[in-house]
Structure formats: C-alpha cells, structure tokens
N, C-alpha and C. Protein backbone atom coordinates (compact mmCIF):
# COMPACT_ATOMS: atom_id res chain seq x y z
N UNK A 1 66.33 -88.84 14.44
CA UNK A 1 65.39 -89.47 15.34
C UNK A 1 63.96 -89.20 14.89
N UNK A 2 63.34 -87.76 14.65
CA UNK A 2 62.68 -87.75 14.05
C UNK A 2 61.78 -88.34 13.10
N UNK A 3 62.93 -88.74 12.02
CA UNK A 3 62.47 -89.58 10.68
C UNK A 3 62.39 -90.63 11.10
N UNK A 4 62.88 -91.85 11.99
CA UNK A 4 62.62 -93.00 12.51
C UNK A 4 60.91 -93.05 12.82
N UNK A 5 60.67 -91.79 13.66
CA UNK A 5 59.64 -91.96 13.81
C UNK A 5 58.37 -91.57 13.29
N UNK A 6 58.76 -90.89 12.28
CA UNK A 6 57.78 -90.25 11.16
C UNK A 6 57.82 -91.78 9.49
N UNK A 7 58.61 -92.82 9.82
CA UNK A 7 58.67 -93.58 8.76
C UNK A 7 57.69 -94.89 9.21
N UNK A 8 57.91 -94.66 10.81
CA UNK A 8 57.23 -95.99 11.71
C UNK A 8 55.77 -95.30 11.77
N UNK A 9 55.45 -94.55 12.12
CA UNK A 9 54.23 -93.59 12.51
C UNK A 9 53.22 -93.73 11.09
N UNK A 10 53.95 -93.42 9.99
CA UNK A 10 53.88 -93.21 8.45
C UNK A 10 53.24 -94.60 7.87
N UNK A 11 53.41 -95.63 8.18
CA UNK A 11 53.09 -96.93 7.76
C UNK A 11 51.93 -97.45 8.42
N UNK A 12 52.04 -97.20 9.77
CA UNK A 12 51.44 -97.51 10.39
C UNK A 12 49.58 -97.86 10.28
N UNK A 13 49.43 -96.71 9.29
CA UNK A 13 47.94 -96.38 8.75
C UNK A 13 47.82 -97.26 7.84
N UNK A 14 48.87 -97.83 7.40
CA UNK A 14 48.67 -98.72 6.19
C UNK A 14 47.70 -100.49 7.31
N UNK A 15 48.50 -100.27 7.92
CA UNK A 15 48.18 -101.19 9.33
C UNK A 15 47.04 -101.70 9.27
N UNK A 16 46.31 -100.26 9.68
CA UNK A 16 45.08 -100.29 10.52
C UNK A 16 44.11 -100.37 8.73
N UNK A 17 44.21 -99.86 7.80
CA UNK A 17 43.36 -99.88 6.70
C UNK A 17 43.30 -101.48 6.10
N UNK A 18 44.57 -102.17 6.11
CA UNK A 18 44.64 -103.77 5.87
C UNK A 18 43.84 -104.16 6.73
N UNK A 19 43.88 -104.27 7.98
CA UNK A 19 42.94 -104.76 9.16
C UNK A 19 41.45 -104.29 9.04
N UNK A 20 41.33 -103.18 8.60
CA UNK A 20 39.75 -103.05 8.32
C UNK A 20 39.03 -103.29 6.95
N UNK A 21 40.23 -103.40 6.09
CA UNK A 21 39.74 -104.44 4.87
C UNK A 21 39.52 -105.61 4.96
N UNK A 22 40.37 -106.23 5.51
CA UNK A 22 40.45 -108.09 6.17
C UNK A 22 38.81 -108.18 6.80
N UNK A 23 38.89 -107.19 8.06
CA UNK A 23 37.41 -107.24 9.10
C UNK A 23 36.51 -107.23 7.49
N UNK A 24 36.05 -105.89 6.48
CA UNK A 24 34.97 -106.28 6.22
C UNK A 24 34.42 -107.17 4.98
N UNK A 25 35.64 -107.78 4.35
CA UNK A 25 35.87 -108.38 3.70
C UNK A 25 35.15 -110.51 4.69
N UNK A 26 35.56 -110.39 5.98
CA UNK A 26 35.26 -111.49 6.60
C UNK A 26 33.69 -111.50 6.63
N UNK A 27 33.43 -110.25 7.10
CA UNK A 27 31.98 -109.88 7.41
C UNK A 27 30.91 -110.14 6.16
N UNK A 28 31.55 -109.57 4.99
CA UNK A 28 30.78 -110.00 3.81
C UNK A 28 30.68 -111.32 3.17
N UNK A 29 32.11 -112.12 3.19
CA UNK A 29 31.72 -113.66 3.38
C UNK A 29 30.55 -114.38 4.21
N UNK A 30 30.76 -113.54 5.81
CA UNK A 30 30.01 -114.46 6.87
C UNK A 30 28.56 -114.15 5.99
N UNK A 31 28.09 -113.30 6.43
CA UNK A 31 26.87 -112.84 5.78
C UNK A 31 26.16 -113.72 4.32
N UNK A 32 27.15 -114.12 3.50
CA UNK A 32 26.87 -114.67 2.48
C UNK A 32 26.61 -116.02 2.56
N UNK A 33 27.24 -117.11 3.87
CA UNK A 33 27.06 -117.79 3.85
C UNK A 33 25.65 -118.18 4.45
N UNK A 34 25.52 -116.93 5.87
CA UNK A 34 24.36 -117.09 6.50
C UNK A 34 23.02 -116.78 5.85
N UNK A 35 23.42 -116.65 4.56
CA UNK A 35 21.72 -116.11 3.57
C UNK A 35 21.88 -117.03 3.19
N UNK A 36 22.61 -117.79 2.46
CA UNK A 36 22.68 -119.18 1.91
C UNK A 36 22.01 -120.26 2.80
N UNK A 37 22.11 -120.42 4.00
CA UNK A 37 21.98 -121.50 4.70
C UNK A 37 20.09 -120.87 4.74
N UNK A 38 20.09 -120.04 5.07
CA UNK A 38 18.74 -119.48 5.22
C UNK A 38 18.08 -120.04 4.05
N UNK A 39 18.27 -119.73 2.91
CA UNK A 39 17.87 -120.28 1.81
C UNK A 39 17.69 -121.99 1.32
N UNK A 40 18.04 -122.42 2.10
CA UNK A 40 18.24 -124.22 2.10
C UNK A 40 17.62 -124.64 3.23
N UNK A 41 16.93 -124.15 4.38
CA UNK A 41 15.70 -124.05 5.42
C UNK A 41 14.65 -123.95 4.74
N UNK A 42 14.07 -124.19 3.65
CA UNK A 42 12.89 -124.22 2.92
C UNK A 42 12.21 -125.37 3.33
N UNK A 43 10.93 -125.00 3.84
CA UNK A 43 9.85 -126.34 4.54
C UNK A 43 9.77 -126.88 3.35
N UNK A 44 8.86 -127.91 3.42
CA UNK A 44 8.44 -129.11 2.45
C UNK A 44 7.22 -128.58 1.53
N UNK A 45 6.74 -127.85 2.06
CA UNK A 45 5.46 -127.49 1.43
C UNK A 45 6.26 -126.30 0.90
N UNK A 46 7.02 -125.42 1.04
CA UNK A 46 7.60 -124.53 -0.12
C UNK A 46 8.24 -125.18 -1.52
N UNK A 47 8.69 -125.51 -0.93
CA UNK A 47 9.57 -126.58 -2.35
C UNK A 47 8.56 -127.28 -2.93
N UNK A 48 7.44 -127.92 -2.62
CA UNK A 48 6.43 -128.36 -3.12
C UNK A 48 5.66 -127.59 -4.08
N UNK A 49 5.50 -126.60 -3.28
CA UNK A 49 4.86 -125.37 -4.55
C UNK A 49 5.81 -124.65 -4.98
N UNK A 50 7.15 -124.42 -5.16
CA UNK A 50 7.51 -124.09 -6.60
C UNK A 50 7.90 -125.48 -7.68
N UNK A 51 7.48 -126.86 -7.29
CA UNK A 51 7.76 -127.65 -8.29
C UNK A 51 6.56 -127.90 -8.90
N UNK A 52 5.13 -127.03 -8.20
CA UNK A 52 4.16 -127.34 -9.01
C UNK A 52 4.34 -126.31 -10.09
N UNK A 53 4.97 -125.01 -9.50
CA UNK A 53 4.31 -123.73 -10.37
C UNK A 53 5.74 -124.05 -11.44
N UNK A 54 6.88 -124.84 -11.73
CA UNK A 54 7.69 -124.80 -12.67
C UNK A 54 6.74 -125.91 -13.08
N UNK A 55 6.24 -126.31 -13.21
CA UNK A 55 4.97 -127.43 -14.19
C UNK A 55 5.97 -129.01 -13.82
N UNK A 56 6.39 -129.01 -12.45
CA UNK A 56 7.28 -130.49 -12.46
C UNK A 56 6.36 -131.68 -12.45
N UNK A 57 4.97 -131.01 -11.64
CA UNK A 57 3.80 -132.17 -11.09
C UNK A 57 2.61 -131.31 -12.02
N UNK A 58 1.41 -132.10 -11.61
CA UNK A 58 0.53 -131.45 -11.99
C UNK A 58 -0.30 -131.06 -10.83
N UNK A 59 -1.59 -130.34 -10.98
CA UNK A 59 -2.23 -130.63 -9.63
C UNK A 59 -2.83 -131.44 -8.89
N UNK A 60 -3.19 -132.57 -9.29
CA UNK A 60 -3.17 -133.70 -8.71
C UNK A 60 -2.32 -134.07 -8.05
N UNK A 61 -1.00 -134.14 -8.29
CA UNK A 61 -0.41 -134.50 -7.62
C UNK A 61 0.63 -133.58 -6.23
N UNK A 62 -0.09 -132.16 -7.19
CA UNK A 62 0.66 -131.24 -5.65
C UNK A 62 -0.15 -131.37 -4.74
N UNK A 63 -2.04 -131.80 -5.26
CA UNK A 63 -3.07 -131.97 -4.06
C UNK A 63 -2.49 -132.91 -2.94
N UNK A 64 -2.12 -134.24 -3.82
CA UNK A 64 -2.25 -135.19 -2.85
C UNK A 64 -0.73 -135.35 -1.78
N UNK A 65 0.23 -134.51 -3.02
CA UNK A 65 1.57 -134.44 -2.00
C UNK A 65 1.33 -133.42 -0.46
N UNK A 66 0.84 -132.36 -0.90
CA UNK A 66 0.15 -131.55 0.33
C UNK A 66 -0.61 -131.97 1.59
N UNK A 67 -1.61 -133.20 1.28
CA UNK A 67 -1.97 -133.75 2.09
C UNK A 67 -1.23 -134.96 2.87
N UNK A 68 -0.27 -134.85 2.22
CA UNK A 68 0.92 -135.93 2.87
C UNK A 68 2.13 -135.27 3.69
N UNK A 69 1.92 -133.96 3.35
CA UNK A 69 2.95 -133.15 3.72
C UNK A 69 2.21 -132.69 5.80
N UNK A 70 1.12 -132.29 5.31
CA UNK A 70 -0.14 -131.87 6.03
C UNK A 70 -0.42 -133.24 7.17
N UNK A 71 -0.40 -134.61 6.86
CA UNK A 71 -0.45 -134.78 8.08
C UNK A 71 -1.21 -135.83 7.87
C-alpha cells in the first residue's frame, strides 16, 4: 500500500513542473507578441523620420511630408 502511494505521490511533481513550464513558456510567447504589436503602433511622423535618416527622401521632402502629416 505504501508503494502505491509513494509511486502516485512520486510523479506527481513531475505534474506540477510540466504545468509551470507550459504557464511560463505561454507567458513568454504572450509578452512577445505584445512588444511586437507595440512596435507596429508607430505614428506617422516616426516612420517618417527614420525614412529620412535611412536617406529614403531627402529633406525636402521629409519638410513637406511633415507638414502634411502636421495638419
């Protein structure tokens, strides 16, 4: 009787360590997606100035996109 319950008891930890791998394994997905999405919330005028500073426009034309952005 004993060993029945020293084999059930015995595993059991295996249990609870799968379940808290699963939990932070979910947690580090969620997280990854929610920085991602954060990252794709970029206003208009951000994205604007890093396509001036990779040389996409020149300044002329980040002037006048700014003022279009602006209102």
């Amino acid at each position: 009787m004993y060993e029945g319950h020293w084999f059930g008891g015995g595993f059991m930890w295996l249990f609870w360590i799968a379940l808290i791998i699963v939990l932070l394994w979910v947690v580090k997905i969620a997280s990854r997606s929610e920085s991602s999405s954060l990252e794709s919330s970029k206003s208009a005028l951000d994205i604007l100035k890093e396509r001036y500073v990779r040389g996409e426009i020149n300044q002329e034309e980040y002037e006048q996109k700014k003022k279009d952005i602006a209102g």
